[in-house]
PDB file of N, CA and C in Angstrom:
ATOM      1  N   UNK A   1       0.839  -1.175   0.000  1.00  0.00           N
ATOM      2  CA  UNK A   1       0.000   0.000   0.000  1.00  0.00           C
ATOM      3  C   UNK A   1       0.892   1.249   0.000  1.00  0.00           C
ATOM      4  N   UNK A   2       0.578   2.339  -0.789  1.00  0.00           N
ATOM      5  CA  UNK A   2       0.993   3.494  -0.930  1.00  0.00           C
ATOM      6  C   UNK A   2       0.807   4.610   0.324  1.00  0.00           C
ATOM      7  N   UNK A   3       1.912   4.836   0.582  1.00  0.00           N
ATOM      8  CA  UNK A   3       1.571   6.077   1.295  1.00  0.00           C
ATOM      9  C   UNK A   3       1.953   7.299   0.821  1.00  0.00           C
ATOM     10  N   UNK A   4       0.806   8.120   0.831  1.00  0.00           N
ATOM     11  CA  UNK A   4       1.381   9.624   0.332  1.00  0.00           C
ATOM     12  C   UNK A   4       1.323  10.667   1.973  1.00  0.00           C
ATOM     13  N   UNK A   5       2.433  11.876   1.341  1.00  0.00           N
ATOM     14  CA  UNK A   5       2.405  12.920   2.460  1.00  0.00           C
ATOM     15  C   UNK A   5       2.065  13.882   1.965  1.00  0.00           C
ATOM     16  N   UNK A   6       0.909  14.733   2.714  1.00  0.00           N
ATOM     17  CA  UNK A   6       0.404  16.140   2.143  1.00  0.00           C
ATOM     18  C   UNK A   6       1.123  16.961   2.790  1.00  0.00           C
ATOM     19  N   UNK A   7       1.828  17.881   2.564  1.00  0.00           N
ATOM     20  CA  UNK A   7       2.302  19.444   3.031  1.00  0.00           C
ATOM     21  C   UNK A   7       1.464  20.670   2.796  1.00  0.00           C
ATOM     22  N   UNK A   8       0.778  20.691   3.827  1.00  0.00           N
ATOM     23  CA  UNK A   8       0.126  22.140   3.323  1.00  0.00           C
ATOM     24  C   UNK A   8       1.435  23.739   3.809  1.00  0.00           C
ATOM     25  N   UNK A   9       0.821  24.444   3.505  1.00  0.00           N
ATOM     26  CA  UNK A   9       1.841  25.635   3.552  1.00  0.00           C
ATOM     27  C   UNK A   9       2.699  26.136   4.650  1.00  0.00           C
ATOM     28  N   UNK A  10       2.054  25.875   5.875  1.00  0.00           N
ATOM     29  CA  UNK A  10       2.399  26.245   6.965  1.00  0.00           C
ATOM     30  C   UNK A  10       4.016  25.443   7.349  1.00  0.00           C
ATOM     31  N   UNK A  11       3.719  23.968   6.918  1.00  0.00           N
ATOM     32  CA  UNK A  11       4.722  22.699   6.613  1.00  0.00           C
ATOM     33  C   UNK A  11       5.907  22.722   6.062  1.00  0.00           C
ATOM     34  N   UNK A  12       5.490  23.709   4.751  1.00  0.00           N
ATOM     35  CA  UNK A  12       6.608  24.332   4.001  1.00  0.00           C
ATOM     36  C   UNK A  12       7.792  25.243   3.946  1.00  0.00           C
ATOM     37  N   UNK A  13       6.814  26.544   4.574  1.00  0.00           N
ATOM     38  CA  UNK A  13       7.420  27.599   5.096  1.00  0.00           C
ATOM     39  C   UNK A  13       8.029  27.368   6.577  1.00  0.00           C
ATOM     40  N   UNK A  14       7.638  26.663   7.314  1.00  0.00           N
ATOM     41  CA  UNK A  14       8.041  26.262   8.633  1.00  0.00           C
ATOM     42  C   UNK A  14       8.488  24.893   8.501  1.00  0.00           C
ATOM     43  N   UNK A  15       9.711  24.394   8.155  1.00  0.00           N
ATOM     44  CA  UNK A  15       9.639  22.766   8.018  1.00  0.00           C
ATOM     45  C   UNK A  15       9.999  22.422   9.629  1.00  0.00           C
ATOM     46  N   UNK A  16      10.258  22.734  10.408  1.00  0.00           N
ATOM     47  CA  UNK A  16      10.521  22.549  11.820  1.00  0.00           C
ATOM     48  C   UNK A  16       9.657  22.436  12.501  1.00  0.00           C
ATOM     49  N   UNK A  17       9.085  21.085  13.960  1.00  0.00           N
ATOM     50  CA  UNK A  17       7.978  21.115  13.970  1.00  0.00           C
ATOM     51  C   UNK A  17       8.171  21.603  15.520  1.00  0.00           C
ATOM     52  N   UNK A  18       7.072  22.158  15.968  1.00  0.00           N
ATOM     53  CA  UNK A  18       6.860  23.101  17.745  1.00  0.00           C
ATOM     54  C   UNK A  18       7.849  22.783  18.599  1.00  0.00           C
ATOM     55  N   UNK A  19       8.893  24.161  19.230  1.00  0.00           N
ATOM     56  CA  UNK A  19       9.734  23.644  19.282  1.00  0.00           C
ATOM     57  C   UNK A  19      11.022  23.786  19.386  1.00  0.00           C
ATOM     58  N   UNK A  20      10.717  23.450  17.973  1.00  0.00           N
ATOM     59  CA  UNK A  20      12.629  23.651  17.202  1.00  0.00           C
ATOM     60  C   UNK A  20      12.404  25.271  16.637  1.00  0.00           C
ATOM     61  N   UNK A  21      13.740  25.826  16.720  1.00  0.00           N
ATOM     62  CA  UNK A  21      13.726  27.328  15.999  1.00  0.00           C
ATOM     63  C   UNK A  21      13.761  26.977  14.428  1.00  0.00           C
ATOM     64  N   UNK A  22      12.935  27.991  13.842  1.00  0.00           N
ATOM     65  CA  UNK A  22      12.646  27.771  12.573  1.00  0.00           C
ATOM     66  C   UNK A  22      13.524  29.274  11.824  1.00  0.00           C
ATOM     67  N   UNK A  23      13.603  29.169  10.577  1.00  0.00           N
ATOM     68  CA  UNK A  23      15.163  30.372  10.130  1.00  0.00           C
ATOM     69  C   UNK A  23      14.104  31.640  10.580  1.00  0.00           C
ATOM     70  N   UNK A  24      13.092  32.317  10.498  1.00  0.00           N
ATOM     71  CA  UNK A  24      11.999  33.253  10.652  1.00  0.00           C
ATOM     72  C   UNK A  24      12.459  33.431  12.314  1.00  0.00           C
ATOM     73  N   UNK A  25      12.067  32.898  13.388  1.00  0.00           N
ATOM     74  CA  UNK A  25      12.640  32.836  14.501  1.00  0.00           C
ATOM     75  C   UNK A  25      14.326  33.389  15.083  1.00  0.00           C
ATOM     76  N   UNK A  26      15.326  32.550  14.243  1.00  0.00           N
ATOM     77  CA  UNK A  26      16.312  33.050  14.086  1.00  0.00           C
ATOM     78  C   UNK A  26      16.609  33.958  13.686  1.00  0.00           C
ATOM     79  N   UNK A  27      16.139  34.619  12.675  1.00  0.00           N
ATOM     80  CA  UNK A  27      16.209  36.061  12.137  1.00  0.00           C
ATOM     81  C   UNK A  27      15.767  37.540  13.349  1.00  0.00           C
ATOM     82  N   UNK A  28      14.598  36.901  13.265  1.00  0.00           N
ATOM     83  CA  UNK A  28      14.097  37.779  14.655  1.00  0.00           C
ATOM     84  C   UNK A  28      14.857  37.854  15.616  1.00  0.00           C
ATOM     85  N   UNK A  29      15.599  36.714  16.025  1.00  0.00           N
ATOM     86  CA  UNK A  29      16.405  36.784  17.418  1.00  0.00           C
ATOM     87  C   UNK A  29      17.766  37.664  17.273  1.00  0.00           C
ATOM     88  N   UNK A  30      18.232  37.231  16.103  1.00  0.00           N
ATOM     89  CA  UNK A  30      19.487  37.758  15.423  1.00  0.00           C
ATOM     90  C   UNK A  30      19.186  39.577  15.389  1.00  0.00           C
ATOM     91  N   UNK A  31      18.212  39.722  14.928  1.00  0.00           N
ATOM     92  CA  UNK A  31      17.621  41.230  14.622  1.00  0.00           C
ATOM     93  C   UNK A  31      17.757  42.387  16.608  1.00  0.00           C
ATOM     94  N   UNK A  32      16.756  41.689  17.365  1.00  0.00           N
ATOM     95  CA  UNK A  32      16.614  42.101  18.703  1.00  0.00           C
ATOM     96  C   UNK A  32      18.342  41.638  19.561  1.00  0.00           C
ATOM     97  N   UNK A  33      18.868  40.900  18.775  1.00  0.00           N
ATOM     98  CA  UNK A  33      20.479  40.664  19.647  1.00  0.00           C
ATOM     99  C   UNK A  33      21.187  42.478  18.978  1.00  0.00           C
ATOM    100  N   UNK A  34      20.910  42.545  17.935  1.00  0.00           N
ATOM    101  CA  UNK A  34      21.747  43.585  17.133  1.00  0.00           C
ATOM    102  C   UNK A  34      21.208  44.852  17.598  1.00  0.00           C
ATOM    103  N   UNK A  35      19.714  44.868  17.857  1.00  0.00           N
ATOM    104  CA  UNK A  35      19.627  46.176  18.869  1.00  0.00           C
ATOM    105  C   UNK A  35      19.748  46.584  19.965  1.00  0.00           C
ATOM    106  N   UNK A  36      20.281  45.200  20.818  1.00  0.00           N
ATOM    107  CA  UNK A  36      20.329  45.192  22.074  1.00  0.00           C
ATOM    108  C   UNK A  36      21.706  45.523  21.836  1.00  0.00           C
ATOM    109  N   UNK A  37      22.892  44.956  21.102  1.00  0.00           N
ATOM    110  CA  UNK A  37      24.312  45.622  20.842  1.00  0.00           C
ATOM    111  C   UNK A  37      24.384  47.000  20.961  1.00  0.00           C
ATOM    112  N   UNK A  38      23.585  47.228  20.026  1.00  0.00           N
ATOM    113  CA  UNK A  38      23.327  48.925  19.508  1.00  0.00           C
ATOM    114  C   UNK A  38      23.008  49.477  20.806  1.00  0.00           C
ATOM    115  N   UNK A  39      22.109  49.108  21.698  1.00  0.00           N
ATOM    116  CA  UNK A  39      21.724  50.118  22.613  1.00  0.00           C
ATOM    117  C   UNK A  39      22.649  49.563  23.689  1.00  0.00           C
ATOM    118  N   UNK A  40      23.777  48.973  23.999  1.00  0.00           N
ATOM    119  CA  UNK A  40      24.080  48.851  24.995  1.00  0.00           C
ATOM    120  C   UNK A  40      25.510  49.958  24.290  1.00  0.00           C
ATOM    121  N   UNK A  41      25.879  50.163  23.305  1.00  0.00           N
ATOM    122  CA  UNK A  41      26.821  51.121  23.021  1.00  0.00           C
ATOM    123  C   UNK A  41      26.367  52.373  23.121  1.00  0.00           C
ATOM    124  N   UNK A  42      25.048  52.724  22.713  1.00  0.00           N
ATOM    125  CA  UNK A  42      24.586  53.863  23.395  1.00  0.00           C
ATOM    126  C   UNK A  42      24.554  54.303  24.700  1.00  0.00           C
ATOM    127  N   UNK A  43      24.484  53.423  25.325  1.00  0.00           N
ATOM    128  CA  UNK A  43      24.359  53.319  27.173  1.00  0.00           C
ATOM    129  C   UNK A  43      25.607  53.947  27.333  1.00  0.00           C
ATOM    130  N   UNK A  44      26.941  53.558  26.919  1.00  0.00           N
ATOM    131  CA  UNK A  44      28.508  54.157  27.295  1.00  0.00           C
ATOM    132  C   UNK A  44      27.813  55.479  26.605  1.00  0.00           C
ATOM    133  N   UNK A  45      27.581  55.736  25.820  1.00  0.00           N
ATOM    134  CA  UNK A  45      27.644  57.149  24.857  1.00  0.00           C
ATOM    135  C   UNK A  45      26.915  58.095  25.834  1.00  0.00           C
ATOM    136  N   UNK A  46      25.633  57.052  25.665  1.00  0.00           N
ATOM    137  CA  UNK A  46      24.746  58.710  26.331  1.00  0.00           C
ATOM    138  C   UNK A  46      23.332  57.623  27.328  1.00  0.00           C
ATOM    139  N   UNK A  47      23.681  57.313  28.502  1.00  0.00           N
ATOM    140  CA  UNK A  47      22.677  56.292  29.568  1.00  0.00           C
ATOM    141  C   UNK A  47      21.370  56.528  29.564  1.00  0.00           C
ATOM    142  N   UNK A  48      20.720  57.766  29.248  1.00  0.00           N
ATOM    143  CA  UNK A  48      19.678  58.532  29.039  1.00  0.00           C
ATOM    144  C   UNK A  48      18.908  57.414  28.018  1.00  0.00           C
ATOM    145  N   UNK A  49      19.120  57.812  26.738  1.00  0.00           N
ATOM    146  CA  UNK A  49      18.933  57.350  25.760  1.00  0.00           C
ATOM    147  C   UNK A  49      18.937  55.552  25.578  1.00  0.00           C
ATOM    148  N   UNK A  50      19.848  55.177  26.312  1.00  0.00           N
ATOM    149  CA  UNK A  50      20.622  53.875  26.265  1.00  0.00           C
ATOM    150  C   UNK A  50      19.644  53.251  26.928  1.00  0.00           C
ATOM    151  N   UNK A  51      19.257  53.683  28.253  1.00  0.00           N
ATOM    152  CA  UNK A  51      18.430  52.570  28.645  1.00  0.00           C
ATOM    153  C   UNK A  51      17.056  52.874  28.614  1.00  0.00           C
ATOM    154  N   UNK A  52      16.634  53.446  27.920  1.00  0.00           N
ATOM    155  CA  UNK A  52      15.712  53.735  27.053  1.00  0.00           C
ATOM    156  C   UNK A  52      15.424  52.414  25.724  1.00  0.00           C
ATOM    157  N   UNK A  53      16.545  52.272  25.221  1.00  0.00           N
ATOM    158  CA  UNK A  53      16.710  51.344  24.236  1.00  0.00           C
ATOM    159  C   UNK A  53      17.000  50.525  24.642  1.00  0.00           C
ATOM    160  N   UNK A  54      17.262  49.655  25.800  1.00  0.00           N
ATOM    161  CA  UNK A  54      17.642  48.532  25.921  1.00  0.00           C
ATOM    162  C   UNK A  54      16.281  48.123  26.518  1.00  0.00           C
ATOM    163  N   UNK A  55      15.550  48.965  27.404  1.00  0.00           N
ATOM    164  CA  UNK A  55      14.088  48.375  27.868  1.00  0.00           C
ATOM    165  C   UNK A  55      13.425  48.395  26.768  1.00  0.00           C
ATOM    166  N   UNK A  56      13.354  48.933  25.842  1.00  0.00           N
ATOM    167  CA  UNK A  56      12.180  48.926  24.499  1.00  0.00           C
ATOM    168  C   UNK A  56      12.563  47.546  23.738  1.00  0.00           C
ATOM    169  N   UNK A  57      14.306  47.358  23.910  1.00  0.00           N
ATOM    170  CA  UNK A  57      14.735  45.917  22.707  1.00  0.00           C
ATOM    171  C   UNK A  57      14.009  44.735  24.039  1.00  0.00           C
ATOM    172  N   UNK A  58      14.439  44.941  25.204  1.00  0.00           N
ATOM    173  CA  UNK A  58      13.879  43.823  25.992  1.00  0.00           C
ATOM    174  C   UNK A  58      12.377  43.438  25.736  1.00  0.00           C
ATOM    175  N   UNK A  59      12.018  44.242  25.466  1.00  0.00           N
ATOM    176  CA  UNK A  59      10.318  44.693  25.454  1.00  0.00           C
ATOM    177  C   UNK A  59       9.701  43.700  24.191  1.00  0.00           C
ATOM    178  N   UNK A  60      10.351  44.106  22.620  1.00  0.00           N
ATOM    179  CA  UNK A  60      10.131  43.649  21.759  1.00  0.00           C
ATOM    180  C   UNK A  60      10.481  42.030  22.229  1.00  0.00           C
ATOM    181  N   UNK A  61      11.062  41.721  22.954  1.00  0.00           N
ATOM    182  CA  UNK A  61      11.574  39.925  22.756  1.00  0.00           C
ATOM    183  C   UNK A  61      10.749  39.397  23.873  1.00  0.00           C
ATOM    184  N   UNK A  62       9.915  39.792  24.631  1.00  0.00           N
ATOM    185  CA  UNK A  62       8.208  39.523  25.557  1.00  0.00           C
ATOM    186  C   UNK A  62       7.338  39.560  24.593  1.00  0.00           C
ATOM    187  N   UNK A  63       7.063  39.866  23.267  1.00  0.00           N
ATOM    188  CA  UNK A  63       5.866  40.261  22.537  1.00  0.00           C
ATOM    189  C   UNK A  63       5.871  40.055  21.486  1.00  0.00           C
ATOM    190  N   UNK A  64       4.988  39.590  20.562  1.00  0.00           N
ATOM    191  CA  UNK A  64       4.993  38.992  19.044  1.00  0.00           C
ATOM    192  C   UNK A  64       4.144  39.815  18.494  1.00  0.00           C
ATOM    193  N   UNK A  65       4.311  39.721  17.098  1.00  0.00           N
ATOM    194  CA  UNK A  65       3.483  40.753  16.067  1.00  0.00           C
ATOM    195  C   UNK A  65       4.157  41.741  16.055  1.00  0.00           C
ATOM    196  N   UNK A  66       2.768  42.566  15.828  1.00  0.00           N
ATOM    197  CA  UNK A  66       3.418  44.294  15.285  1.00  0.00           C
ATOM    198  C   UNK A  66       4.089  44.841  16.361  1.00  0.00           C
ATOM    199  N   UNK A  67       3.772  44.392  18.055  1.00  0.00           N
ATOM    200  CA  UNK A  67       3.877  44.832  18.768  1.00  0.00           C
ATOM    201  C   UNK A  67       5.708  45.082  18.981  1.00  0.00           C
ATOM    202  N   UNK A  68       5.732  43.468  18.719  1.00  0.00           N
ATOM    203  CA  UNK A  68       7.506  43.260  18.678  1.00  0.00           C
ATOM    204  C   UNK A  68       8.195  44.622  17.632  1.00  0.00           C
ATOM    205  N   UNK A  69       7.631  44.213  16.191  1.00  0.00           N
ATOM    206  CA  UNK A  69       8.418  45.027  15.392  1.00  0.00           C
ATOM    207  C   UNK A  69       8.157  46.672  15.906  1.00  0.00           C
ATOM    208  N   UNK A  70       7.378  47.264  16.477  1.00  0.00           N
ATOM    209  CA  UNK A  70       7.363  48.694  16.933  1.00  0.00           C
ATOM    210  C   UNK A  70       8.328  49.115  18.158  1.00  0.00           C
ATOM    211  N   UNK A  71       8.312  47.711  19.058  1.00  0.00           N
ATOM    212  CA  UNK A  71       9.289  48.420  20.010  1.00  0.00           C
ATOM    213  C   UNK A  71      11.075  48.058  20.087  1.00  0.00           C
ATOM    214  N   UNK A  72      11.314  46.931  18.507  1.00  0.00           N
ATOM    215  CA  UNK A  72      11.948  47.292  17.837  1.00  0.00           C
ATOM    216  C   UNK A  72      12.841  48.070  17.506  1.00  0.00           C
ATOM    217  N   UNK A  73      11.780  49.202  16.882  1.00  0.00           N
ATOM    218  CA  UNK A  73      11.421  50.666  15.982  1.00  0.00           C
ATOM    219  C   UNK A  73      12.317  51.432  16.864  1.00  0.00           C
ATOM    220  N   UNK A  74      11.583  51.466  17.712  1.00  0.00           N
ATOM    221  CA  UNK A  74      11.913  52.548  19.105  1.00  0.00           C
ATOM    222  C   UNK A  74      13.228  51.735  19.935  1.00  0.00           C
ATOM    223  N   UNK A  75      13.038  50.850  20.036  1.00  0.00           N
ATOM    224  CA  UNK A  75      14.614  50.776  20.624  1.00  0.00           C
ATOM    225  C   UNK A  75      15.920  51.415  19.520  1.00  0.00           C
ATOM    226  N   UNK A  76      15.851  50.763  18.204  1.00  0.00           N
ATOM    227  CA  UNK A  76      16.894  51.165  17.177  1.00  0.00           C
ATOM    228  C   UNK A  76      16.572  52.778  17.431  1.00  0.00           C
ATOM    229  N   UNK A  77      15.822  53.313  17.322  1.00  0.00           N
ATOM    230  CA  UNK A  77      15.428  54.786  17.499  1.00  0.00           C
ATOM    231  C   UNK A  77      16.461  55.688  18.524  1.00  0.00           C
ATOM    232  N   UNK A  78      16.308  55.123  19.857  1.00  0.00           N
ATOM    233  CA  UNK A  78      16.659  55.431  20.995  1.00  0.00           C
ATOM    234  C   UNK A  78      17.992  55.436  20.947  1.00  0.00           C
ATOM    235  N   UNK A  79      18.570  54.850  20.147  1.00  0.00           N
ATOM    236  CA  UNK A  79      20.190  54.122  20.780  1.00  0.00           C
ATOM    237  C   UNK A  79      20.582  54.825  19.309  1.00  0.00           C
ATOM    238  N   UNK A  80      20.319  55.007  18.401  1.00  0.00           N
ATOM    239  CA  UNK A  80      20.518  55.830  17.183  1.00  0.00           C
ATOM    240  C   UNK A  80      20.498  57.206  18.001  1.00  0.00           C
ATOM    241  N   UNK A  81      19.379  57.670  18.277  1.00  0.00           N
ATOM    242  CA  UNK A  81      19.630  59.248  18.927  1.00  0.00           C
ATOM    243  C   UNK A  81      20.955  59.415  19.814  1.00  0.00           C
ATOM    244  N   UNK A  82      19.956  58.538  20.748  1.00  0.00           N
ATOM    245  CA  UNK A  82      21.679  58.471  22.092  1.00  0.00           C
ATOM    246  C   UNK A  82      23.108  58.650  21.278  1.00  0.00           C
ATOM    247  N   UNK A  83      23.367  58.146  20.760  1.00  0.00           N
ATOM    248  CA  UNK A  83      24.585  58.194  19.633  1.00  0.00           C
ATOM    249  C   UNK A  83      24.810  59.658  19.145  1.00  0.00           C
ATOM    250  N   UNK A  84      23.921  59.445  18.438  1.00  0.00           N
ATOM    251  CA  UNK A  84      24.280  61.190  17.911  1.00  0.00           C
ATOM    252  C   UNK A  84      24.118  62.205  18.522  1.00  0.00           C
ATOM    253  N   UNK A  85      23.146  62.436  19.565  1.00  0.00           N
ATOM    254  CA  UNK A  85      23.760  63.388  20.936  1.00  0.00           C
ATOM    255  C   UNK A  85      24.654  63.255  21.121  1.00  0.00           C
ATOM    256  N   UNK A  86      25.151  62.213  21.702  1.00  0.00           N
ATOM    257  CA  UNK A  86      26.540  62.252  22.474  1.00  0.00           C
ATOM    258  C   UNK A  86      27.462  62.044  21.278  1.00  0.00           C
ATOM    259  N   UNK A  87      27.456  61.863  19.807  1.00  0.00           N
ATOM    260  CA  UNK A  87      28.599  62.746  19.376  1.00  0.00           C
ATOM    261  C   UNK A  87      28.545  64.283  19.079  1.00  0.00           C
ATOM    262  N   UNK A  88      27.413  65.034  19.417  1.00  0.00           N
ATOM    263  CA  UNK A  88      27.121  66.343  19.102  1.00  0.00           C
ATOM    264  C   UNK A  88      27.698  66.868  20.054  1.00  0.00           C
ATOM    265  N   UNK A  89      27.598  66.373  21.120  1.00  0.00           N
ATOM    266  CA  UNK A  89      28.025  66.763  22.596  1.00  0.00           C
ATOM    267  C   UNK A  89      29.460  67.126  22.771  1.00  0.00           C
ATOM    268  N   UNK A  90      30.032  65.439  22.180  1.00  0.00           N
ATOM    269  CA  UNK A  90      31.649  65.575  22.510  1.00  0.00           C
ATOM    270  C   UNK A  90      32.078  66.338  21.583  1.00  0.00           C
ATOM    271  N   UNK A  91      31.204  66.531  20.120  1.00  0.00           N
ATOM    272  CA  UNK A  91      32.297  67.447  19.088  1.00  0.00           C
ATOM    273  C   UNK A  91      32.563  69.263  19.514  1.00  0.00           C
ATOM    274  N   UNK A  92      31.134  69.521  20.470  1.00  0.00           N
ATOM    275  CA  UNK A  92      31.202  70.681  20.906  1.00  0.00           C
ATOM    276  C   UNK A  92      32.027  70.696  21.887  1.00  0.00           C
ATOM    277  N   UNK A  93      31.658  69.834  22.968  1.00  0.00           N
ATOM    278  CA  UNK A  93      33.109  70.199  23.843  1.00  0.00           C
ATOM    279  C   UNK A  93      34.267  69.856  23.687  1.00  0.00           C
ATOM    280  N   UNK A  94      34.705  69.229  22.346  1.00  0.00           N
ATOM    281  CA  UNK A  94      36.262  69.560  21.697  1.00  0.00           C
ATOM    282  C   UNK A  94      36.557  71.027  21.310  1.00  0.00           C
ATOM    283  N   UNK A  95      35.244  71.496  20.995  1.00  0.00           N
ATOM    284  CA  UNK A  95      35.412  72.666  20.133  1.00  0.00           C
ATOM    285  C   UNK A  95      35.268  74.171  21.030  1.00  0.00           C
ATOM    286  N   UNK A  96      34.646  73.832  22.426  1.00  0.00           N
ATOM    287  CA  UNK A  96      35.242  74.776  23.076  1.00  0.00           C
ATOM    288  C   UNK A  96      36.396  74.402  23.868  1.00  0.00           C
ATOM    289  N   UNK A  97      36.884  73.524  24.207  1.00  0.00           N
ATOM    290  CA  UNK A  97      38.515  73.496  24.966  1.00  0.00           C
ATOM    291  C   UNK A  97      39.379  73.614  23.404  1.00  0.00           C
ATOM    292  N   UNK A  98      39.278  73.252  22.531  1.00  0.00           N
ATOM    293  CA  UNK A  98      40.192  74.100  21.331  1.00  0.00           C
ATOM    294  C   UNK A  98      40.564  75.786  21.249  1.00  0.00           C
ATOM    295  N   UNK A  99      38.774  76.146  21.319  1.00  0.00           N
ATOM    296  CA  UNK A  99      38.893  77.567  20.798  1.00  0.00           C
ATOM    297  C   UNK A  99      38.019  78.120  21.827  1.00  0.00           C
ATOM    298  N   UNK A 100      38.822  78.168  23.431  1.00  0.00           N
ATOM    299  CA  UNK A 100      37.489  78.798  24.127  1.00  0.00           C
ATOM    300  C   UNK A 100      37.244  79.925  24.274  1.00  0.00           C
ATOM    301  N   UNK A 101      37.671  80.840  23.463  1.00  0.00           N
ATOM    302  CA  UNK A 101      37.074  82.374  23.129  1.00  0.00           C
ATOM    303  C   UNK A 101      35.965  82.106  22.669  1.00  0.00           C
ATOM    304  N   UNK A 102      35.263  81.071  21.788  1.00  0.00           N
ATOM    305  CA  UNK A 102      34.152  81.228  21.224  1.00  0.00           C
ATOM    306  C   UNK A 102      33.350  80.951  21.942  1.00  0.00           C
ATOM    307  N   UNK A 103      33.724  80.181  23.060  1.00  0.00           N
ATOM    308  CA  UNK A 103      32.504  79.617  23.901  1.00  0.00           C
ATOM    309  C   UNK A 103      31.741  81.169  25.203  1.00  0.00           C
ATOM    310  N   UNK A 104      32.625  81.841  24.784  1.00  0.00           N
ATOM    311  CA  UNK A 104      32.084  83.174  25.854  1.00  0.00           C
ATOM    312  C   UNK A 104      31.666  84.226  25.292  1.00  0.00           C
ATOM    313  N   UNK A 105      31.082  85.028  25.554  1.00  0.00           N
ATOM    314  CA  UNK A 105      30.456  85.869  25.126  1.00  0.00           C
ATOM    315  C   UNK A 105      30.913  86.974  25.219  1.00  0.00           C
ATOM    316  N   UNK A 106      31.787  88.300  24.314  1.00  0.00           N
ATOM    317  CA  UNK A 106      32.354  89.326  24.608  1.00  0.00           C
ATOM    318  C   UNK A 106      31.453  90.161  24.176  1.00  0.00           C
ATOM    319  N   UNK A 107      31.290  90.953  25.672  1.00  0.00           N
ATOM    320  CA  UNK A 107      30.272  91.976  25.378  1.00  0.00           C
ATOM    321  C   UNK A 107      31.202  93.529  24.642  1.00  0.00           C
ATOM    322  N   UNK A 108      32.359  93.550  25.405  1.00  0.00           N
ATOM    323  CA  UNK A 108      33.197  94.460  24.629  1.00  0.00           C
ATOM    324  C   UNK A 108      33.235  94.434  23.270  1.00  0.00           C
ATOM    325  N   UNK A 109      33.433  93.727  22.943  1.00  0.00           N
ATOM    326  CA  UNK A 109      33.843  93.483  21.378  1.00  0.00           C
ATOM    327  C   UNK A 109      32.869  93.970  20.623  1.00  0.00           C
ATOM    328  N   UNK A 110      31.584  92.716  21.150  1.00  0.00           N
ATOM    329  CA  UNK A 110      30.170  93.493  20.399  1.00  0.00           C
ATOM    330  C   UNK A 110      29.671  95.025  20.330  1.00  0.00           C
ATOM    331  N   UNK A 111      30.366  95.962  21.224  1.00  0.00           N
ATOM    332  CA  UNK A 111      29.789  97.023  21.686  1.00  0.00           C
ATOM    333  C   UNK A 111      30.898  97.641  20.610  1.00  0.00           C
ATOM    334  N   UNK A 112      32.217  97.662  20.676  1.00  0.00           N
ATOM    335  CA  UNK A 112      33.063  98.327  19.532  1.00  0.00           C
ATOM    336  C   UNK A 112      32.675  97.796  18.407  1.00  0.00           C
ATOM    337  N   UNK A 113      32.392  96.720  18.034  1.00  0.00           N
ATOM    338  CA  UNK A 113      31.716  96.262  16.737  1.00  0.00           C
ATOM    339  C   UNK A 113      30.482  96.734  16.067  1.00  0.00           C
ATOM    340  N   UNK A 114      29.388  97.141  16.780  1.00  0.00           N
ATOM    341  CA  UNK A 114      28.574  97.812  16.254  1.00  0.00           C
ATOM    342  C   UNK A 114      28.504  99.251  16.447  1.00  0.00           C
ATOM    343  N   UNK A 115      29.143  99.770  17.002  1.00  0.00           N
ATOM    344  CA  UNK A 115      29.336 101.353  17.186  1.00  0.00           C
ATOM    345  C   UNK A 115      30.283 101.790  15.878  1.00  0.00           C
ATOM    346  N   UNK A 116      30.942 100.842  15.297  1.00  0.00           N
ATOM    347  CA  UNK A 116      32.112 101.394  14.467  1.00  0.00           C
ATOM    348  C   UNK A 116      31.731 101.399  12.824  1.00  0.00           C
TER     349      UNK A 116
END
């Protein structure tokens, strides 16, 4: 006697059965490891921001669906900002211990400057 096997779609796309991690799973995990990287380098940069993003990546890996991919969103968000504050931050305060005349305000100057 013949036996046949039906695969319906679910079978296909998921060949792994309850369980086992399937590549969709792995991807996801791989994805929330890389923002949790990201926001834990933000944390040195700027802590504000940082753990901001590390509770939002924790957040996404408690929750499935859209819910996951939004807080996601907002973790990469968070730890992206954090970053670029704190290089806005440090490039300014290179730029006043370089040139700290600019960082003060001469009221003299301004006053011969527009009188003249």
């Amino acid at each position: 006697m013949e036996e046949t096997f039906e695969l319906n779609y679910h079978q296909l796309a998921h060949p792994y059965p309850c369980g086992k991690t399937d590549i969709c799973t792995r991807l996801r995990n791989m994805a929330v490891e890389s923002y949790l990287i990201f926001a834990f380098v933000s944390c040195i940069f700027n802590p504000y921001f940082g753990v901001l993003a590390v509770y939002f990546s924790m957040k996404s890996k408690q929750v499935k669906g859209g819910k996951a991919r939004f807080f996601s969103d907002m973790a990469y968000g968070f730890a992206f900002v954090g970053i670029i504050v704190s290089i806005i931050v440090i490039v300014e305060l290179y730029a006043f211990r370089t040139f700290p005349e600019s960082a003060y305000f001469d009221r003299d100057q301004l006053i011969r400057t527009s009188t003249s």
